[in-house]
Protein backbone atom coordinates (compact mmCIF):
# COMPACT_ATOMS: atom_id res chain seq x y z
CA UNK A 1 -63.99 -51.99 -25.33
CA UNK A 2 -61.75 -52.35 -28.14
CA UNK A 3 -58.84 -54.13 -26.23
CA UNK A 4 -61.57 -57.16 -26.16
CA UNK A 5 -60.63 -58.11 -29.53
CA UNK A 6 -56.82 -58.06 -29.02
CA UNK A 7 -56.95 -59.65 -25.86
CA UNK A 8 -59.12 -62.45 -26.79
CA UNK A 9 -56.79 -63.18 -29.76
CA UNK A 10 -54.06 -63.23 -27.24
CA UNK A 11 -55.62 -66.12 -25.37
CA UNK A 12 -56.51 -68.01 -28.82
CA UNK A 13 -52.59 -67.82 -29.56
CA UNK A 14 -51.24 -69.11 -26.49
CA UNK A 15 -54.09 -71.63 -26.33
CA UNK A 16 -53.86 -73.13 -29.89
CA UNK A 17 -50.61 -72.01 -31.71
CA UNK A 18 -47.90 -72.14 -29.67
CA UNK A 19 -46.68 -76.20 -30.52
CA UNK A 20 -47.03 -75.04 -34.34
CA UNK A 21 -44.80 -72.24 -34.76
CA UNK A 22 -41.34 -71.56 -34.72
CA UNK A 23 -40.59 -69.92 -31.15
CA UNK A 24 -39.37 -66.93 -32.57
CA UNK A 25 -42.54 -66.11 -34.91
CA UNK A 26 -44.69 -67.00 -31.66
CA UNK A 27 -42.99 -64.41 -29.46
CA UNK A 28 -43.20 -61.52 -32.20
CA UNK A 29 -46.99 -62.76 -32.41
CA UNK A 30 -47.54 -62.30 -28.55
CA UNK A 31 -45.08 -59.53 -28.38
CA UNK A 32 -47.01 -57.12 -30.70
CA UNK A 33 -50.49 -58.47 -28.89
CA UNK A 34 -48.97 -56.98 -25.88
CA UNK A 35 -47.91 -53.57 -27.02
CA UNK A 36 -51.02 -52.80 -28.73
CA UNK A 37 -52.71 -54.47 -25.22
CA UNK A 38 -50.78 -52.19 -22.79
CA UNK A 39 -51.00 -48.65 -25.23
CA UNK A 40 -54.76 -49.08 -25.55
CA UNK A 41 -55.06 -49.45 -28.96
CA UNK A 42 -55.79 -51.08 -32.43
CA UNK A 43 -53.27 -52.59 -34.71
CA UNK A 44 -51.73 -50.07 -37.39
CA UNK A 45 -52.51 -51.57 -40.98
CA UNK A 46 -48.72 -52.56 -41.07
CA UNK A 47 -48.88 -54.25 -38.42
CA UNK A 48 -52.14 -56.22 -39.06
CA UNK A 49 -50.71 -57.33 -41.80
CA UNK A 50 -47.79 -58.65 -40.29
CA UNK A 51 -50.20 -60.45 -37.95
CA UNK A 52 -52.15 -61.70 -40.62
CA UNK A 53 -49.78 -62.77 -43.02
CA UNK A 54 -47.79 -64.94 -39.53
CA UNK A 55 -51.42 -66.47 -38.71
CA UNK A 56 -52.28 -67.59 -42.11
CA UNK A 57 -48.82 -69.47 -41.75
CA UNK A 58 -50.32 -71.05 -38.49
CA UNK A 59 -53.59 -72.06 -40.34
CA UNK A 60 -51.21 -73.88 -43.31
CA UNK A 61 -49.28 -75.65 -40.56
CA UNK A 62 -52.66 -77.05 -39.28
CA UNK A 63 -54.13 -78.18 -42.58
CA UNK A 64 -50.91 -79.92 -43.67
């Protein structure tokens, strides 16, 4: 089932993330997990690049 992928990401968020961003970037991170959970469906390429571009800023929080 597709909604595996976006649902496991979901958990990897909450689990890992949350401490390193901003509140506000962490809610529009969970925020568009959830709509794309509850229609059933994949991220549009705008918004997977949204995603994207707000986890990379994760990953360069960690490293630093």
């Amino acid at each position: 089932m597709k909604n595996n992928k976006i649902k496991d990401l979901y958990s990897k968020i909450f689990l890992y993330v949350r401490g390193v961003m901003e509140q506000k970037e962490f809610h529009l991170m969970v925020d568009m997990l959830k709509t794309a959970i509850k229609q059933e469906r994949e991220f549009t390429k705008d918004e997977l690049k949204k995603f994207d571009d707000l986890f990379e800023k994760i990953i360069d929080v960690k490293v630093t």
